[in-house]
Protein backbone atom coordinates (compact mmCIF):
# COMPACT_ATOMS: atom_id res chain seq x y z
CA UNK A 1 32.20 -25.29 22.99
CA UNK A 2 31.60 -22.15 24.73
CA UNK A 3 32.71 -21.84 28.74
CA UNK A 4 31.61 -18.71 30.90
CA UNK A 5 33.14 -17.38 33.47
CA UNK A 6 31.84 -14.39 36.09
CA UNK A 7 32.91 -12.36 38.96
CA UNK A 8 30.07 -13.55 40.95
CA UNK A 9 27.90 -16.25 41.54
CA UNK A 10 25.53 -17.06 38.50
CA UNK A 11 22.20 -18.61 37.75
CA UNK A 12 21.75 -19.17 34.78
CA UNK A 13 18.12 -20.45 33.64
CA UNK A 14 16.48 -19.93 29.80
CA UNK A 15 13.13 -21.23 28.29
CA UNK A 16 14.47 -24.15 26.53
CA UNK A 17 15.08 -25.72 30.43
CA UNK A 18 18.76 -25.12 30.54
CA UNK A 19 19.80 -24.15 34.55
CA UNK A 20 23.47 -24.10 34.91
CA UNK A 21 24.93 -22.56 37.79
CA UNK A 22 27.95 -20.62 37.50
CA UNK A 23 30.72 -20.39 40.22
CA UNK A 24 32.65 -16.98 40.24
CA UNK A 25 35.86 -16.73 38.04
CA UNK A 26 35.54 -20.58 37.18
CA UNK A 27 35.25 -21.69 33.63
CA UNK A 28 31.45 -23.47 32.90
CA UNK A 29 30.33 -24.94 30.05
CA UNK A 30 27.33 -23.46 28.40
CA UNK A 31 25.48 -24.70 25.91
CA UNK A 32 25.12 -22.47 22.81
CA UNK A 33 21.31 -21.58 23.27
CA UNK A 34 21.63 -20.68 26.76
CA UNK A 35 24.90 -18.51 25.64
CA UNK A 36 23.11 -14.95 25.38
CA UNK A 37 20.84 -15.27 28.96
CA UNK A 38 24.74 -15.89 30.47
CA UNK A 39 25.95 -12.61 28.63
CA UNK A 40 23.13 -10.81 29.56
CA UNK A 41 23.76 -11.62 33.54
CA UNK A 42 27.07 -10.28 33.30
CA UNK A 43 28.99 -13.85 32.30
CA UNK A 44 31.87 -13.33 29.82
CA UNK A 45 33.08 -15.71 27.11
CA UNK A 46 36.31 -18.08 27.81
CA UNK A 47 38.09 -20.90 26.96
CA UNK A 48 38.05 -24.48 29.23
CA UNK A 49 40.92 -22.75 31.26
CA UNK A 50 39.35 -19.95 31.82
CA UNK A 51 41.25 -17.06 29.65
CA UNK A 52 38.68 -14.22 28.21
CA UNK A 53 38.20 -14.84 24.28
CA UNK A 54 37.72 -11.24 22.78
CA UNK A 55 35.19 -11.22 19.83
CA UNK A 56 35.93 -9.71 16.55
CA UNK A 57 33.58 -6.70 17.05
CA UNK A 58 35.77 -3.78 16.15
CA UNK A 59 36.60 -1.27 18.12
CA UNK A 60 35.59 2.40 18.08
CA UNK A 61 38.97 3.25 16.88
CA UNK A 62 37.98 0.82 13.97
CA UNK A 63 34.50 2.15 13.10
CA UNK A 64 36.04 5.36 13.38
CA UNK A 65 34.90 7.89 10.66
CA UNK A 66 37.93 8.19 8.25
CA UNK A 67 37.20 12.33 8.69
CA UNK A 68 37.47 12.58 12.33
CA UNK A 69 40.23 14.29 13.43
CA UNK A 70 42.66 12.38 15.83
CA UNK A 71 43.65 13.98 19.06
CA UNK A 72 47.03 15.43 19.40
CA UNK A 73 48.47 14.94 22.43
CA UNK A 74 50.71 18.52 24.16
CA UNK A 75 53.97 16.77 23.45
CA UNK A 76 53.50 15.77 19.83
CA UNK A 77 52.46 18.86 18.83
CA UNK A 78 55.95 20.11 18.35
CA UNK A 79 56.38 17.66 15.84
CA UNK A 80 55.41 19.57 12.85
CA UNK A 81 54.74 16.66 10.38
CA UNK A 82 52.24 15.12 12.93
CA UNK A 83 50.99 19.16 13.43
CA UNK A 84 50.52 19.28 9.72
CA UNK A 85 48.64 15.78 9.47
CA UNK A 86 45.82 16.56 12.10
CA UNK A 87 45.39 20.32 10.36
CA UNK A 88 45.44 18.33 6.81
CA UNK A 89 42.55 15.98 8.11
CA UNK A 90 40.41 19.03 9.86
CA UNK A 91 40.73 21.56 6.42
CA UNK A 92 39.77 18.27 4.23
CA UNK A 93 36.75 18.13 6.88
CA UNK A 94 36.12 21.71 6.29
CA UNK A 95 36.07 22.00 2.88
CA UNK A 96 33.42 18.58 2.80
CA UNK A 97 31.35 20.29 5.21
CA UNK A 98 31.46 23.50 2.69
CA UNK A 99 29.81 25.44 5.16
CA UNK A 100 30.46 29.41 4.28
CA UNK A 101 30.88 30.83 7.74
CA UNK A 102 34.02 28.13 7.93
CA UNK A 103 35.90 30.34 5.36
CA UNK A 104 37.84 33.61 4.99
CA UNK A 105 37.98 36.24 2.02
CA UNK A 106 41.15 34.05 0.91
CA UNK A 107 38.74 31.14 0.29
CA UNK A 108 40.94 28.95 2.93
CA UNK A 109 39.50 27.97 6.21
CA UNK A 110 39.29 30.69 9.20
CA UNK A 111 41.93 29.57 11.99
CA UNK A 112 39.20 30.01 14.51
CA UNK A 113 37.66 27.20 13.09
CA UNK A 114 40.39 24.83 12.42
CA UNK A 115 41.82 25.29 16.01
CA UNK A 116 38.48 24.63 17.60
CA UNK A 117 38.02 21.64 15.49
CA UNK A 118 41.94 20.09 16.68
CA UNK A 119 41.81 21.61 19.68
CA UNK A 120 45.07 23.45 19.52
CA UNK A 121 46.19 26.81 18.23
CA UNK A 122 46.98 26.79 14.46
CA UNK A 123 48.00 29.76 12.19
CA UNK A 124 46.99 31.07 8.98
CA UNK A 125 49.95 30.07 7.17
CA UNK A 126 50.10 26.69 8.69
CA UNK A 127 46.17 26.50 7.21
CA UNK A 128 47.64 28.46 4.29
CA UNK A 129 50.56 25.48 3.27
CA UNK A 130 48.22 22.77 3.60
CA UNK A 131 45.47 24.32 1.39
CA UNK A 132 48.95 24.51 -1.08
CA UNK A 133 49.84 21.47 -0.34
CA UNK A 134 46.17 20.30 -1.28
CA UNK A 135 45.23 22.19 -3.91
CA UNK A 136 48.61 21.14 -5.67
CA UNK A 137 47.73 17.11 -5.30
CA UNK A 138 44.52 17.93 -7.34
CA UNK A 139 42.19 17.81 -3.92
């Protein structure tokens, strides 16, 4: 049984003949076909007491791409093991991306590119041990 609820005053009317006026932030039953033309003025989805019910639609952070590179907040990036995990995830990017201007003499990523891709300085050797590390798990 779905009940809508809205920060304002609601009318809600649809072609099957359904009118059902909805008071601001008080539950109201809906009927199922009249359910979208309520969403689509701005009503929200609740139980009978009136508490939002969240769908299951994920979340950006969900549908992320498994390749994007996570933002590393100042603070953390003195921790060197989560350092080394956000430079792990943009060289693995690199090297799918294959792109030859990405890559130095040594055949490892530039650190121009790597630190505009975290957004954060990074050094050659820090680019340097995770290509080891890599390259040394068969990657």
């Amino acid at each position: 049984m779905p009940h809508v609820k809205s920060l304002r005053d609601v009318r809600v009317t649809t072609l099957s003949g359904h009118v059902i006026n909805v008071t601001a932030e008080h539950p109201t039953f809906v009927p199922a076909a009249a359910l979208a033309e309520a969403q689509a003025l701005g009503c929200v989805t609740c139980d009978q007491h009136g508490k939002i019910v969240l769908d299951d639609t994920p979340t950006k952070a969900a549908l992320a791409d498994e390749d994007e590179i996570p933002f590393l907040p100042p603070e953390d990036r003195t921790d060197e093991a989560k350092v080394k995990r956000v430079v792990t995830k943009a060289v693995i990017k690199c090297f799918k991306k294959n792109d030859r201007a990405d890559f130095g003499n040594n055949g490892a990523p530039k650190a121009g590119v790597i630190t505009r891709m975290v957004g954060f300085p990074v050094t050659g050797q820090q680019i340097a041990d995770v290509v080891e590390t890599l390259s040394a798990d068969g990657n």
